[in-house]
Structure formats: structure tokens, C-alpha cells
Protein backbone atom coordinates (compact mmCIF):
# COMPACT_ATOMS: atom_id res chain seq x y z
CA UNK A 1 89.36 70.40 52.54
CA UNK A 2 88.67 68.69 49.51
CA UNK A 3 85.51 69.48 49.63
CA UNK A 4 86.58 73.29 50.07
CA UNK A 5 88.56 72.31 46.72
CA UNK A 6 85.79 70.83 44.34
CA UNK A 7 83.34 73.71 45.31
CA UNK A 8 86.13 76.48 44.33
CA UNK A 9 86.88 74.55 40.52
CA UNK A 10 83.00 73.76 40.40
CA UNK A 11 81.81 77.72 40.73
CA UNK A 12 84.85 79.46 38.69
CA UNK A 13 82.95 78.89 35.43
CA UNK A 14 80.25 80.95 36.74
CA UNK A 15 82.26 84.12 37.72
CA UNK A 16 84.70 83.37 34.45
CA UNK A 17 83.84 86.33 31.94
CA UNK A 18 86.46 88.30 30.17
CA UNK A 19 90.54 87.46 30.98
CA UNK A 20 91.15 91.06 33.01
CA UNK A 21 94.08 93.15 31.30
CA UNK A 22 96.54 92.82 34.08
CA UNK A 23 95.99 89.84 36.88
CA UNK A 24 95.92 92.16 40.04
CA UNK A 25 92.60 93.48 38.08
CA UNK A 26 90.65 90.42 38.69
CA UNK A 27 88.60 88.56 41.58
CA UNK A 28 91.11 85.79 43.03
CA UNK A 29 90.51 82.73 45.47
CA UNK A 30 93.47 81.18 46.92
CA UNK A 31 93.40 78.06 48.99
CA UNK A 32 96.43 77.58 50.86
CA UNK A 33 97.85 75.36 53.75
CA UNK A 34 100.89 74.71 55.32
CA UNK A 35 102.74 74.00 59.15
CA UNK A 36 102.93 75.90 61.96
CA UNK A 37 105.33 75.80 65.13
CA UNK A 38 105.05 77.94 68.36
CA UNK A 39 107.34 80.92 68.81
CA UNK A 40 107.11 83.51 71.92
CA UNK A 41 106.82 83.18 74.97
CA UNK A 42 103.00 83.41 75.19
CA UNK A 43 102.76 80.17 76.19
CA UNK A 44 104.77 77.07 77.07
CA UNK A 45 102.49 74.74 75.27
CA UNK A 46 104.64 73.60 72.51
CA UNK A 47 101.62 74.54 69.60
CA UNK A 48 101.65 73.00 66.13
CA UNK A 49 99.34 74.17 64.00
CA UNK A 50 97.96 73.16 60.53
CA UNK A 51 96.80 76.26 59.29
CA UNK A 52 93.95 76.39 55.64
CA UNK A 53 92.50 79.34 53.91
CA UNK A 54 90.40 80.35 51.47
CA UNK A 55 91.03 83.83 50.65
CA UNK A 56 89.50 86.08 48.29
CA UNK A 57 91.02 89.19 46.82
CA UNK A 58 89.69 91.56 45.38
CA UNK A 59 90.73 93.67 41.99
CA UNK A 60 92.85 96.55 42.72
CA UNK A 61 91.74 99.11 45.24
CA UNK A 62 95.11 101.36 44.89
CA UNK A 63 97.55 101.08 42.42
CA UNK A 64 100.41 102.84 44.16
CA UNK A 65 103.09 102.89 41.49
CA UNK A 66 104.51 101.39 38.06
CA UNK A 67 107.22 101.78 36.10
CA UNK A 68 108.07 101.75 32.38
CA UNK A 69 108.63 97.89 31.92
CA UNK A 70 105.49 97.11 33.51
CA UNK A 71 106.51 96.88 37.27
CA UNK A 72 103.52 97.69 39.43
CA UNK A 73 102.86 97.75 43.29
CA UNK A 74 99.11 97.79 44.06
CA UNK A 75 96.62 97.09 46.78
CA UNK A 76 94.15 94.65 46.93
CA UNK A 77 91.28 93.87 49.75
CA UNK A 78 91.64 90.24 51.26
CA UNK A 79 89.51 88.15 52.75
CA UNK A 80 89.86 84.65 54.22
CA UNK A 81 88.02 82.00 55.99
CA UNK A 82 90.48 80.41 58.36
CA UNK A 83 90.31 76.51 59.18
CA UNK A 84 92.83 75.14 61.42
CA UNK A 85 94.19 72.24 63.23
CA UNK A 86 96.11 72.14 66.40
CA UNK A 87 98.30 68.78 66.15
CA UNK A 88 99.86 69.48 69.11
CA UNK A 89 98.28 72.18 72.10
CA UNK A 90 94.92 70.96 74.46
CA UNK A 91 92.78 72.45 71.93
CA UNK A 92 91.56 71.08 68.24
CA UNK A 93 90.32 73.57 65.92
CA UNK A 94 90.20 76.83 65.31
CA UNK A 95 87.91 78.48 62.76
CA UNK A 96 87.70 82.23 62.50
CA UNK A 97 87.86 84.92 59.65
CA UNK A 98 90.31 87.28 59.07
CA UNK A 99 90.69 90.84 56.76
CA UNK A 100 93.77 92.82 55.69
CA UNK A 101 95.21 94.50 52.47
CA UNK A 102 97.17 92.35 49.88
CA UNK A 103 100.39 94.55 48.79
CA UNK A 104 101.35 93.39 45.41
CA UNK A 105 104.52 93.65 43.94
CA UNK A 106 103.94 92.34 40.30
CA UNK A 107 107.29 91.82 38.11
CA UNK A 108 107.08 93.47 34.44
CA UNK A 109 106.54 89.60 33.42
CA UNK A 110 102.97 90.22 35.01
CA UNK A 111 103.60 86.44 35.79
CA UNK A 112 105.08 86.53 39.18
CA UNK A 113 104.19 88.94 42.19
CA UNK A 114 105.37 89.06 46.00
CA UNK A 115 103.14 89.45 48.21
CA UNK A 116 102.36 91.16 51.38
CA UNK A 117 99.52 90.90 54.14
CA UNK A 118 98.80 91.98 57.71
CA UNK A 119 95.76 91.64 59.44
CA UNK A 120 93.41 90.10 61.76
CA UNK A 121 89.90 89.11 62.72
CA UNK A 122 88.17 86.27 65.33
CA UNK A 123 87.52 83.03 65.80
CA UNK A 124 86.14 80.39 67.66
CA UNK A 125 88.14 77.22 69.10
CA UNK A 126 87.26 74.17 71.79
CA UNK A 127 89.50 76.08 74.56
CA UNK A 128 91.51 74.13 76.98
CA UNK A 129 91.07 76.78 79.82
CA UNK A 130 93.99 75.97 82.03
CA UNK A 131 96.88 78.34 82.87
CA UNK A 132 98.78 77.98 79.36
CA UNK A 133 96.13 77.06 77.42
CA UNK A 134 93.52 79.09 75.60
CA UNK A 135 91.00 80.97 78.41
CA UNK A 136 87.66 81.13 76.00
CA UNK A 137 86.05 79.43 73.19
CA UNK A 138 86.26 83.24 71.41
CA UNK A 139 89.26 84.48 70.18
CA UNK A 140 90.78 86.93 68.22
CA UNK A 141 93.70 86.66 65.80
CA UNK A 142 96.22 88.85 64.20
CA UNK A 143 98.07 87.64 61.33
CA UNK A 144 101.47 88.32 58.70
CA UNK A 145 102.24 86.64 55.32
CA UNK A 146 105.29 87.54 52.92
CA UNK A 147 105.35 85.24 49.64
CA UNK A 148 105.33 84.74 46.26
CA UNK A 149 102.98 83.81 43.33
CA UNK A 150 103.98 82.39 40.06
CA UNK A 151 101.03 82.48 37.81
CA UNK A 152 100.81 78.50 35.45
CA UNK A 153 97.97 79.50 33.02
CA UNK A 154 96.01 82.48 32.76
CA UNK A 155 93.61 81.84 35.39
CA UNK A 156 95.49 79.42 37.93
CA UNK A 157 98.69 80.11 40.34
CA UNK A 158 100.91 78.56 42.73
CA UNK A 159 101.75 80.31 45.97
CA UNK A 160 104.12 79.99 48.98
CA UNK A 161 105.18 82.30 51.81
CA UNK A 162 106.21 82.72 55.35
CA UNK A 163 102.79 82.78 57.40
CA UNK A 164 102.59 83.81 61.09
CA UNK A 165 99.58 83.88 63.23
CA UNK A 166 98.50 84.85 66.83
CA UNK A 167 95.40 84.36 69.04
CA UNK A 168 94.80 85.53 72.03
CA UNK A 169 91.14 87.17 73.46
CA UNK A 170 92.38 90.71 74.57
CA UNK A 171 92.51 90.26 77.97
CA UNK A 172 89.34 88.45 78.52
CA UNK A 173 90.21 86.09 80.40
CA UNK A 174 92.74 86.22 83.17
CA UNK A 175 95.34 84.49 82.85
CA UNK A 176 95.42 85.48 78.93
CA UNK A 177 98.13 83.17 77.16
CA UNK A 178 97.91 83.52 73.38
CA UNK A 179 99.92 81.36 70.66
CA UNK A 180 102.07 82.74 68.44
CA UNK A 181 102.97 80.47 65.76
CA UNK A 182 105.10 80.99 62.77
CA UNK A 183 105.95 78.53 59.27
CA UNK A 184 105.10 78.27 55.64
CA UNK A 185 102.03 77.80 53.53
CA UNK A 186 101.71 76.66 50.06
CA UNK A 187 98.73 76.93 47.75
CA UNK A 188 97.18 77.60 44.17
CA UNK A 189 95.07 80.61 43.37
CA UNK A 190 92.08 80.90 40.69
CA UNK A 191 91.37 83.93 39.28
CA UNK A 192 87.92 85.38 37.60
């Protein structure tokens, strides 16, 4: 994790050009962690999860509408590494990566957005087996995250949100208990 932190601060200089006009038109990383408690009935392993990721968004792919104080909703690609640890469930780790659109609601400020994702991707964990446990090393997951970002200086952010996540591998396994697991992240964001 730290290490995760002193590469992301050690390459923005490189990618750091001109400030973009707006913030949804630049490249972002976030890096963002939080807690994690089961919910469902997927399984009756009582799952805690610390959930990490780096995400990158891109600049805006759609800017869907804005009014005349500045209010704008746009669309941004996002894409995050996931890195997570499972304090409580027969398994350990789960590392995967994940896609989905970033909706954007930016205030008129330009200094505060909510935020919007839903998505998914795969992943790889140290499965349990077992009949409530994971049934395979490969899994797929399917994510949703609602929060807000309040922008500090002109490149760096704070964020929190709700964040919940699912895995499960489709049916590949028989039985095919998944985890659903919902709670908060908080992070900071870069921008270049």
C-alpha cells in the first residue's frame, strides 16, 4: 500500500503538463480504501473485507449536460486495480481488475463533484472451496460506488462514498456462493 502510494506522488511530475480548464478534463488516479461487511444471503460466512484501489479516470468521454452557473454532469472511463483483504471469510486476498463509467456531477464551484460508478471485472483469490466458501481461485466481480470528491489544491482531492462489491464465478462451480459485501471507502485523488 504504501508502496502503491510513493510510486503514484513519484510519477505525477511526469504526466503534470498544463492545469486542464475544468477538472473532469484531466487524467485522475485515486487510491482509496475503506471496510467492508457481508450483506445477502449468498453466503453465511460472516465476510469482512478491506477493500484498496487504484483507479484511473480518464478526461471526459461525454459531457451530458451543464447549466449556466457552471453545473455539469459528464462521463468519464474508470479503471481500477483492486487489492483486497478478507479479515474475516476462509480466504485471504483477492486481487482482480475492474472497468465501469464514472458519472460526474460537478457543482458550479468546479470544486466538489458526486460521483457515480457501476461495473465489474475478475479476479483471482486463495479459495476456500467448501460449501459457503468461494468454489475457484477465479472469480468475477461486479461492483457500485456513490460518493463525493472535494478537490484541496488544484491537482489533489479527498474522496469518500458508499462502496459495494460482489464475487462470485458464474456458476462455475457448483455449489456457487458469492459475497456480497457493502461499506465505505475513503481516499485522495491526483490529477494530471
Amino acid at each position: 500500500m504504501k508502496l502503491l502510494c510513493v510510486l503514484g506522488v513519484l510519477t505525477l511530475p511526469a504526466f503534470s503538463g498544463e492545469v486542464a480548464s475544468h477538472p473532469w478534463d484531466a487524467w485522475e488516479f485515486t487510491l482509496e480504501s475503506g471496510y467492508l461487511w457481508n450483506v445477502g444471503h449468498n453466503t453465511d460466512i460472516p465476510y469482512e473485507i478491506i477493500p484498496t484501489q487504484l483507479t484511473l479516470r480518464s478526461p471526459v468521454a461525454w459531457t451530458l449536460w451543464k447549466d449556466e452557473n457552471g453545473a455539469t454532469l459528464v462521463v468519464r472511463n474508470r479503471f481500477s486495480a483492486l487489492f483486497e483483504a478478507i479479515t474475516r471469510g476462509p480466504e485471504d486476498v483477492y486481487i482482480g481488475l475492474a472497468g465501469a463509467p464514472s458519472v460526474e456531477y460537478w457543482f458550479p464551484s468546479h470544486e466538489t463533484s458526486a460521483f457515480f460508478s457501476i461495473g465489474g471485472g475478475f479476479g483471482w483469490t486463495n479459495s476456500s472451496g467448501g460449501a459457503q466458501g468461494l468454489g475457484q481461485d477465479f472469480t468475477f466481480n461486479w461492483f457500485t460506488q456513490l460518493g463525493l470528491r472535494q478537490k484541496i489544491t488544484t491537482q489533489v482531492s479527498l474522496l469518500g462514498g458508499i462502496y459495494f462489491i460482489h464475487h462470485s464465478n458464474l456458476g462455475l462451480t457448483d455449489p456457487n456462493p458469492g459475497i456480497d459485501a457493502l461499506g465505505f471507502t475513503l481516499g485522495c485523488g491526483w490529477t494530471f
